[in-house]
N, C-alpha and C. Protein backbone atom coordinates (compact mmCIF):
# COMPACT_ATOMS: atom_id res chain seq x y z
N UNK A 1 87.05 144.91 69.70
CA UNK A 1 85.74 144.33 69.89
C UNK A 1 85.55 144.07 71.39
N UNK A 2 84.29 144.51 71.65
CA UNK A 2 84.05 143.94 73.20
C UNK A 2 83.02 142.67 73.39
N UNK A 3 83.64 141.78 74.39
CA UNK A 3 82.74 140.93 74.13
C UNK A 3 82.48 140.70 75.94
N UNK A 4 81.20 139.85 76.41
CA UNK A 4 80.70 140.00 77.30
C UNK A 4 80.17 138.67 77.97
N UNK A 5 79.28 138.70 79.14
CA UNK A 5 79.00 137.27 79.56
C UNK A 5 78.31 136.55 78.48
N UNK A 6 77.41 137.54 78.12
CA UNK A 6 76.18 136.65 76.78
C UNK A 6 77.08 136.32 75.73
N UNK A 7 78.14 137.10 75.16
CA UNK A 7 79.25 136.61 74.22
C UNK A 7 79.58 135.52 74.46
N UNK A 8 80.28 135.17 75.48
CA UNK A 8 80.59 133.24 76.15
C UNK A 8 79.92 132.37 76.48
N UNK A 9 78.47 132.94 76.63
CA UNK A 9 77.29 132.04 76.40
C UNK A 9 76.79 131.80 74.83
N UNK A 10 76.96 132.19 74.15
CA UNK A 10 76.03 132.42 72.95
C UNK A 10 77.21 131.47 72.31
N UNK A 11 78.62 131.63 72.72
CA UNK A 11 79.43 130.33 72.20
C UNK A 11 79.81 128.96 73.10
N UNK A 12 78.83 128.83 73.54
CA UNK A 12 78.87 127.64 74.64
C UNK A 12 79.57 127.47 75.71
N UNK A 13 80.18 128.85 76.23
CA UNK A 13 81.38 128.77 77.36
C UNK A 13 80.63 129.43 78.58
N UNK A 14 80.86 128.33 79.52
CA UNK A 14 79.86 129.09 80.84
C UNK A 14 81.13 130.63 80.98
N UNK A 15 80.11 131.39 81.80
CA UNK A 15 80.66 132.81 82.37
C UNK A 15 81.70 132.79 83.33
N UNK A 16 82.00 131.70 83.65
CA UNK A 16 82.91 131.21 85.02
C UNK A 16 84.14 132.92 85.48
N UNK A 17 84.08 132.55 86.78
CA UNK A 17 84.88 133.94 87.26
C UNK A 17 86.54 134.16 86.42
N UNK A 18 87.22 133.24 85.91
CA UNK A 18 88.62 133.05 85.57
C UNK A 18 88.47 133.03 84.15
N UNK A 19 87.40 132.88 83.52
CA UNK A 19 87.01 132.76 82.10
C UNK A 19 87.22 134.71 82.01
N UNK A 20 85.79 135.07 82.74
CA UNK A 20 85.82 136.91 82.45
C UNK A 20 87.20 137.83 82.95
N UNK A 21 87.63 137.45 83.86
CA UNK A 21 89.21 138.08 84.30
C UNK A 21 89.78 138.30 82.87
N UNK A 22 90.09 136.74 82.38
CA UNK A 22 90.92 136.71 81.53
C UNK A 22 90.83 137.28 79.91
N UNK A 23 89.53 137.16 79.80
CA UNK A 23 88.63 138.27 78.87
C UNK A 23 89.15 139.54 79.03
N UNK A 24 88.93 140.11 80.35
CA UNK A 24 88.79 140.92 80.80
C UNK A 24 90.66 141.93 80.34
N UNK A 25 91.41 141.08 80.96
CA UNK A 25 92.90 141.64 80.70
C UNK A 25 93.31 141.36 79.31
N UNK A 26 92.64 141.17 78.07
CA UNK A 26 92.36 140.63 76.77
C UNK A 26 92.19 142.16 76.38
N UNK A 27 90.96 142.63 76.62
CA UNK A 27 90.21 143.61 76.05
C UNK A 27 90.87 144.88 76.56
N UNK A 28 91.41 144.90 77.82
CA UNK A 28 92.57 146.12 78.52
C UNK A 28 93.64 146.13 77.45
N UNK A 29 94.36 144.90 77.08
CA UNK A 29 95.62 145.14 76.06
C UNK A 29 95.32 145.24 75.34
N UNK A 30 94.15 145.68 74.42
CA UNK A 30 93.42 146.01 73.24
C UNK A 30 93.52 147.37 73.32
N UNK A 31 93.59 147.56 74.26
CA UNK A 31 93.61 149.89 74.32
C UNK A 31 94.76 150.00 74.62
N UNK A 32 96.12 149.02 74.46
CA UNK A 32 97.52 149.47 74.44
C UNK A 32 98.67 149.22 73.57
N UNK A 33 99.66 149.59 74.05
CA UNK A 33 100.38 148.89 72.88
C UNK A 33 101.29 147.47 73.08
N UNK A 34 100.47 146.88 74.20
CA UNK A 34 100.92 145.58 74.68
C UNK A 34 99.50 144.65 74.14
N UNK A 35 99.37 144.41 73.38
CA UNK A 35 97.94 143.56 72.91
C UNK A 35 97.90 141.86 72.78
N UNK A 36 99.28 142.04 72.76
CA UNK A 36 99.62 140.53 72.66
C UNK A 36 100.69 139.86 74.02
N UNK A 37 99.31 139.44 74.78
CA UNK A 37 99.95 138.36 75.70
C UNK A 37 99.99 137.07 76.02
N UNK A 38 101.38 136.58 76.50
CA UNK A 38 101.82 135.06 76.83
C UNK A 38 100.86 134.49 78.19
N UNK A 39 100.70 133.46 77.92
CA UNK A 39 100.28 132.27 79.09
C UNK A 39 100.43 133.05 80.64
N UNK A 40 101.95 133.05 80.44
CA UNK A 40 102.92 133.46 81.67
C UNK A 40 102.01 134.70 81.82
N UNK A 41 101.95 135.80 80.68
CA UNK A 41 101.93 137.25 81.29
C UNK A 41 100.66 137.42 81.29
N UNK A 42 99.38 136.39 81.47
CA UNK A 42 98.17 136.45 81.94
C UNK A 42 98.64 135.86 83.09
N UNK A 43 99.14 134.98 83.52
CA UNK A 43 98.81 134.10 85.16
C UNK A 43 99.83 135.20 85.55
N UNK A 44 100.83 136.12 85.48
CA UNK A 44 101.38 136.89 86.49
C UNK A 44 100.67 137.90 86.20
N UNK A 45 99.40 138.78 85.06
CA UNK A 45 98.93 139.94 86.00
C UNK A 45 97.93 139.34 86.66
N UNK A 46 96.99 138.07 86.67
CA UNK A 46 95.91 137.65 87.24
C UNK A 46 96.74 137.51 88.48
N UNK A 47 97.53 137.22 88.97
CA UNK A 47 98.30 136.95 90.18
C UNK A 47 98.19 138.32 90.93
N UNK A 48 98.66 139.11 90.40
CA UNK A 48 99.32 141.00 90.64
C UNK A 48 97.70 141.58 91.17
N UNK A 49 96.89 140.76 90.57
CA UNK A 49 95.36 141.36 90.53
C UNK A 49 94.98 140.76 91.78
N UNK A 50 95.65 139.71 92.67
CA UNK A 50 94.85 138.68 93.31
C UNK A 50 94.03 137.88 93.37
N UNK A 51 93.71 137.81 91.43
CA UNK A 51 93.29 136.77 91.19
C UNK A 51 93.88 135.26 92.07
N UNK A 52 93.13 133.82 92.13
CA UNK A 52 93.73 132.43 92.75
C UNK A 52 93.46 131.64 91.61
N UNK A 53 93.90 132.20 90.47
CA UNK A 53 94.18 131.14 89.17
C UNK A 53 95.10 130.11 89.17
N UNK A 54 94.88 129.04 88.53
CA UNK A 54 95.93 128.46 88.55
C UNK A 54 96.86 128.55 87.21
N UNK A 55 98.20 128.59 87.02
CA UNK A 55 98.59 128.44 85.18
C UNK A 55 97.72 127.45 84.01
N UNK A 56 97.55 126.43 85.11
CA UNK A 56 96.92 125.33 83.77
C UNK A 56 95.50 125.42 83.45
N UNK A 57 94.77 126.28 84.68
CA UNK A 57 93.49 127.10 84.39
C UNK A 57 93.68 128.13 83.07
N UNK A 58 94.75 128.94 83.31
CA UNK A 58 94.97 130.31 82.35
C UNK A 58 95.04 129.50 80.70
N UNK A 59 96.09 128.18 80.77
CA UNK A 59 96.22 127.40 79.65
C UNK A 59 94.84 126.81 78.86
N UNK A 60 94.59 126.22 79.96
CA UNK A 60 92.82 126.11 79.62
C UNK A 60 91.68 126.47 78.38
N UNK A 61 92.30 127.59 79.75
CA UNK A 61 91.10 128.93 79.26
C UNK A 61 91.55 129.71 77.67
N UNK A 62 92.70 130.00 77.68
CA UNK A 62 93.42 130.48 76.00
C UNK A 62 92.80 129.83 75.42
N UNK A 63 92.65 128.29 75.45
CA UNK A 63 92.83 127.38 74.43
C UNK A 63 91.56 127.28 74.02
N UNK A 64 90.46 127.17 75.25
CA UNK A 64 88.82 127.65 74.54
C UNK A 64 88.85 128.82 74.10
N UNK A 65 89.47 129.88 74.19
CA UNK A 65 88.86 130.91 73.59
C UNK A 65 89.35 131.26 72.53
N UNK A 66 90.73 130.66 72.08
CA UNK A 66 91.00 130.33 70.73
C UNK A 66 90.58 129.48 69.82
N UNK A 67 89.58 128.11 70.36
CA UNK A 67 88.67 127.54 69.62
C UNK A 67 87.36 128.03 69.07
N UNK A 68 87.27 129.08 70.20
CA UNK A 68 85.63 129.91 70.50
C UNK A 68 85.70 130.96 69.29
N UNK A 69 87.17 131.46 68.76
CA UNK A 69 87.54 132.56 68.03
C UNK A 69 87.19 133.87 68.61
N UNK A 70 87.75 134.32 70.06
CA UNK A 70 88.15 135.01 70.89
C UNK A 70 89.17 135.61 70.43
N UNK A 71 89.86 134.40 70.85
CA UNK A 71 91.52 134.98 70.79
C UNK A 71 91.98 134.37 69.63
N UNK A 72 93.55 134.84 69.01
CA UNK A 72 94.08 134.65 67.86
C UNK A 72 95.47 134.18 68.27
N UNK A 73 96.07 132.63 68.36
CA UNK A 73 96.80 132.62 68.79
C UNK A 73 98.69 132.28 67.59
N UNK A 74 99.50 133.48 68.42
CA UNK A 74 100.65 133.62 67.29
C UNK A 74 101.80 132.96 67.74
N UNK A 75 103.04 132.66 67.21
CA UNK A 75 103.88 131.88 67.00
C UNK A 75 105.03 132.55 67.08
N UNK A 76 105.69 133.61 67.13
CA UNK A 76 106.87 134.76 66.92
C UNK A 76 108.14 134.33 67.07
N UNK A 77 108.00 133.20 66.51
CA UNK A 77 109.81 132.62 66.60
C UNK A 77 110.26 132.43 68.11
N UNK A 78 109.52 132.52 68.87
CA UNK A 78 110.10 132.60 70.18
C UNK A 78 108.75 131.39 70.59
N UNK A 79 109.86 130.77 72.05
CA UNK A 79 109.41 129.41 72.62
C UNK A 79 107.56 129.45 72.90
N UNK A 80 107.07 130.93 73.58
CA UNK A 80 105.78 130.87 74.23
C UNK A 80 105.10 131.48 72.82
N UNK A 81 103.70 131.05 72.76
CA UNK A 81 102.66 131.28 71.96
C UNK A 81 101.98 133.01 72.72
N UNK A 82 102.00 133.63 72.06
CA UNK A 82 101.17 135.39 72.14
C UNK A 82 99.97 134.78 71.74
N UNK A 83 98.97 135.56 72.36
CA UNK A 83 97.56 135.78 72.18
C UNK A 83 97.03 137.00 71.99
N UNK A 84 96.04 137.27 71.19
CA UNK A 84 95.41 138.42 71.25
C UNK A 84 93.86 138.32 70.85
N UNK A 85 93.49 139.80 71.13
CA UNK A 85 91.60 139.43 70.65
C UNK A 85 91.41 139.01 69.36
N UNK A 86 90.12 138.14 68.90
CA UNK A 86 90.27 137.90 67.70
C UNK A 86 89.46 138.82 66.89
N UNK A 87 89.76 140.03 66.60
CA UNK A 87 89.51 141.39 66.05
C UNK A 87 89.12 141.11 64.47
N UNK A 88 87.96 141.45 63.86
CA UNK A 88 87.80 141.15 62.79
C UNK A 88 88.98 141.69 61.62
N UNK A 89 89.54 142.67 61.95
CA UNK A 89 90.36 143.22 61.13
C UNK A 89 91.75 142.76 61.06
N UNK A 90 92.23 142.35 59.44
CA UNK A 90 93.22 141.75 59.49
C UNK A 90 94.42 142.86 59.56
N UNK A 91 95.44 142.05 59.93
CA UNK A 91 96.45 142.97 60.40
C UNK A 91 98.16 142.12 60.09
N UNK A 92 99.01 142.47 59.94
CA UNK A 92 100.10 141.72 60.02
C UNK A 92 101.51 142.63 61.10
N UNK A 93 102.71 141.64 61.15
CA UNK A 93 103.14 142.14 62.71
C UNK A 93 104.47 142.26 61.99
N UNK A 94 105.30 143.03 62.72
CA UNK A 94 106.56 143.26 62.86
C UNK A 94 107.08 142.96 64.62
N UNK A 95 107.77 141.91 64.35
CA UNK A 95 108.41 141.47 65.57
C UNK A 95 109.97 142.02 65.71
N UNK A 96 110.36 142.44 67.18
CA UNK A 96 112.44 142.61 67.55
C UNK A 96 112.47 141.19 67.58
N UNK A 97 113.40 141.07 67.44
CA UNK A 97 114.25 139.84 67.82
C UNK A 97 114.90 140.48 68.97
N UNK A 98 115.26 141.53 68.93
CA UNK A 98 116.14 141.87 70.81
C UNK A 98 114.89 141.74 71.68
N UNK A 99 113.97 142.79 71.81
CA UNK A 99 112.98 143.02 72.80
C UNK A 99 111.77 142.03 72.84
N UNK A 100 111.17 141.33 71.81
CA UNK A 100 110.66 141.07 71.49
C UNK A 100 108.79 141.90 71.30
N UNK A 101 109.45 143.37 70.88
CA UNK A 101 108.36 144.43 71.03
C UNK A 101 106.99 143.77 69.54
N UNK A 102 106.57 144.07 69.36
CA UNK A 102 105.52 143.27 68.31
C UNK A 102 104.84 144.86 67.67
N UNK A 103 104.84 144.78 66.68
CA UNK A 103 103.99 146.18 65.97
C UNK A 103 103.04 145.64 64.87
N UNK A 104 101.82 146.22 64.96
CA UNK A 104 100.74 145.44 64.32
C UNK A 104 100.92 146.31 62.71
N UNK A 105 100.68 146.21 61.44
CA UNK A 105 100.34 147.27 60.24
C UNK A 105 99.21 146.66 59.15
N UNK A 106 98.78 147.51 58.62
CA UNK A 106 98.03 147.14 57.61
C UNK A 106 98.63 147.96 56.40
N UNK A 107 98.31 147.42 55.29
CA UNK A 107 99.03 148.07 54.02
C UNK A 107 98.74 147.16 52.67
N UNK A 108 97.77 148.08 52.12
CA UNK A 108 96.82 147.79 51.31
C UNK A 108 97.36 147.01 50.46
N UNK A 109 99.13 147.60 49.76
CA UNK A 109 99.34 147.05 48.64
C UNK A 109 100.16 145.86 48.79
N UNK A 110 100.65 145.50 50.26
CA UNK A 110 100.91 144.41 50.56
C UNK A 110 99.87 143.28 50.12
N UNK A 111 98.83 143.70 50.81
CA UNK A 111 97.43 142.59 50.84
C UNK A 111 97.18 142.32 49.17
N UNK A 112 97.02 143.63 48.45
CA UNK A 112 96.82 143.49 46.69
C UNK A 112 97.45 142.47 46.16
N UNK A 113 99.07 142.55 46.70
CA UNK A 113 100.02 141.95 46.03
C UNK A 113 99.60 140.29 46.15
N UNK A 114 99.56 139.72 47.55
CA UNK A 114 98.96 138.80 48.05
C UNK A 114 98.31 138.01 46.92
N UNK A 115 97.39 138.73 47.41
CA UNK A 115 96.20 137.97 46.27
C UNK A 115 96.07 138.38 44.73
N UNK A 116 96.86 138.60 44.31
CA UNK A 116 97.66 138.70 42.67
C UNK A 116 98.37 137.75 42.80
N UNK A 117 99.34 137.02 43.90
CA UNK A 117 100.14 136.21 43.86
C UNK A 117 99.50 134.70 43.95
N UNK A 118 98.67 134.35 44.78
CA UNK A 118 97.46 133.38 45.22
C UNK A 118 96.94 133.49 43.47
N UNK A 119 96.42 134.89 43.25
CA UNK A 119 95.37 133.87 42.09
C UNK A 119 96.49 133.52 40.78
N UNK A 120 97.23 133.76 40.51
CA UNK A 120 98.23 133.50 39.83
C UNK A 120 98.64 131.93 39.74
N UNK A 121 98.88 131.44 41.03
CA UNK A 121 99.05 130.32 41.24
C UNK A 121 97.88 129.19 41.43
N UNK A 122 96.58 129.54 41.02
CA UNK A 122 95.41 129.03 41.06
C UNK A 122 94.53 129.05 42.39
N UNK A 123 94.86 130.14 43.68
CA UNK A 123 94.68 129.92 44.62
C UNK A 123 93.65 131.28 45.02
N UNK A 124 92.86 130.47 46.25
CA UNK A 124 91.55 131.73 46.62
C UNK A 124 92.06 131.56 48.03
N UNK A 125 92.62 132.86 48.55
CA UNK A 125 93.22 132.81 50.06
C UNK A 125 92.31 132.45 50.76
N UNK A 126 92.33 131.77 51.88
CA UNK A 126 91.18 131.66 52.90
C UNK A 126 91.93 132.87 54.12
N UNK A 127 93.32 132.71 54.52
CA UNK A 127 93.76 133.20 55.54
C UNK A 127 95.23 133.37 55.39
N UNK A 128 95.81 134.33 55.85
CA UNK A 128 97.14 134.63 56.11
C UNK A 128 97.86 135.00 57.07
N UNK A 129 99.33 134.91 57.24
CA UNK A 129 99.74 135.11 58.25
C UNK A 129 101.20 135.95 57.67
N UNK A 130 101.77 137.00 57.83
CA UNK A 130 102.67 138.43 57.71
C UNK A 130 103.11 138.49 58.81
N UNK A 131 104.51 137.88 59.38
CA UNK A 131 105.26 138.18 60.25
C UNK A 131 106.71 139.33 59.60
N UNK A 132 107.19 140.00 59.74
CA UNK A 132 108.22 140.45 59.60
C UNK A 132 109.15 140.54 60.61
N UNK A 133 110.51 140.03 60.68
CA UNK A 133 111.24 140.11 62.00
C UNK A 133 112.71 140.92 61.80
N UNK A 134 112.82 141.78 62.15
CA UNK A 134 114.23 142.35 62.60
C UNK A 134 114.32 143.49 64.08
N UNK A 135 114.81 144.04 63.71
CA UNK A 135 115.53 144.71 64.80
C UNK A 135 114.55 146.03 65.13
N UNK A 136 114.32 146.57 66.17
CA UNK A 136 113.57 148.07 66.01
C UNK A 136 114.12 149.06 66.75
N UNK A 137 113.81 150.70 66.56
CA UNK A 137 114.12 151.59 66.63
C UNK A 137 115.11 151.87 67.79
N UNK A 138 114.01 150.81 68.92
CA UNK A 138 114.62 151.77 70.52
C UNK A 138 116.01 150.77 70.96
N UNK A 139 115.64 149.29 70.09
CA UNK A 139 116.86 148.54 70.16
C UNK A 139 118.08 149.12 69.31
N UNK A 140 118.10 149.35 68.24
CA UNK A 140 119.02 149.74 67.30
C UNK A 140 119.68 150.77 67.94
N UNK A 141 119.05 151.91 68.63
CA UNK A 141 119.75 153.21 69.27
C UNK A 141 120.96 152.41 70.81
N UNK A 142 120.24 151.43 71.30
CA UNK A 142 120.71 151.21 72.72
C UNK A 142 121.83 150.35 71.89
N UNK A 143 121.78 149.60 70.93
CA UNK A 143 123.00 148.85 70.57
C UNK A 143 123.57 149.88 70.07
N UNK A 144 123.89 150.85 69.47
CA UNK A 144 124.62 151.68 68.70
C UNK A 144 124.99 152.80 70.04
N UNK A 145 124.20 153.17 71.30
CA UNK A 145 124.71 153.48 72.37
C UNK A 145 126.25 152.99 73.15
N UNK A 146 126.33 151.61 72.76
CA UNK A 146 127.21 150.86 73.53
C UNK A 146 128.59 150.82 73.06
């Protein structure tokens, strides 16, 4: 999804220059396979960019735009919180525990199962969260390298 100055107006967030940057390197990791970034790894590419952010600006700023429902903010067993766009389409992740590489999937009969399981138990999902964590491909080869 692209979203724009009138997007952060239309949800009550002025356009401010450190607000759109950070948008901005949001919607870039959306066309890669890095989509999900830390605190840290916005204030060091806004840095790399010459952006004059400050960290507790960058902190800030996540935190409205995860209230704003921008961003989607995740938890991966590890100390720093990942962010990503808040993309209408649901998705669930496969996390390394070595690299900490993140892979997004969808899979229908996962989701079926879900909600066979919810209404079973008297329940109407509002929202979910599908982490899976082990080991992946390019890690498994470099440990089995050694």
């Amino acid at each position: 999804m692209k979203y724009d100055q009138s997007d952060l107006k239309s949800l009550g967030l002025k356009a401010t220059a450190p607000r759109l940057r950070i948008l901005a390197l949001f919607q870039k990791a959306a066309l890669t396979e890095k989509r999900h970034l830390t605190a840290d790894e916005v204030f060091s590419q806004l840095r790399e960019e010459g952006e004059d952010v400050g960290l507790a600006t960058v902190y800030r700023v996540l935190t409205q735009f995860e209230v704003a429902g921008l961003l989607r903010r995740h938890h991966f067993d590890t100390e720093s919180a990942s962010y990503e766009l808040g993309e209408p389409e649901h998705h669930d992740h496969l996390v390394c525990l070595q690299c900490g590489k993140i892979e997004e999937f969808v899979d229908v009969d996962i989701e079926r199962r879900q909600q066979e399981i919810a209404s079973r138990f008297g329940f109407t999902l509002d929202h979910h969260t599908l982490c899976l964590y082990g080991i992946c491909k390019e890690c498994r080869e470099k440990n089995a390298a050694k």
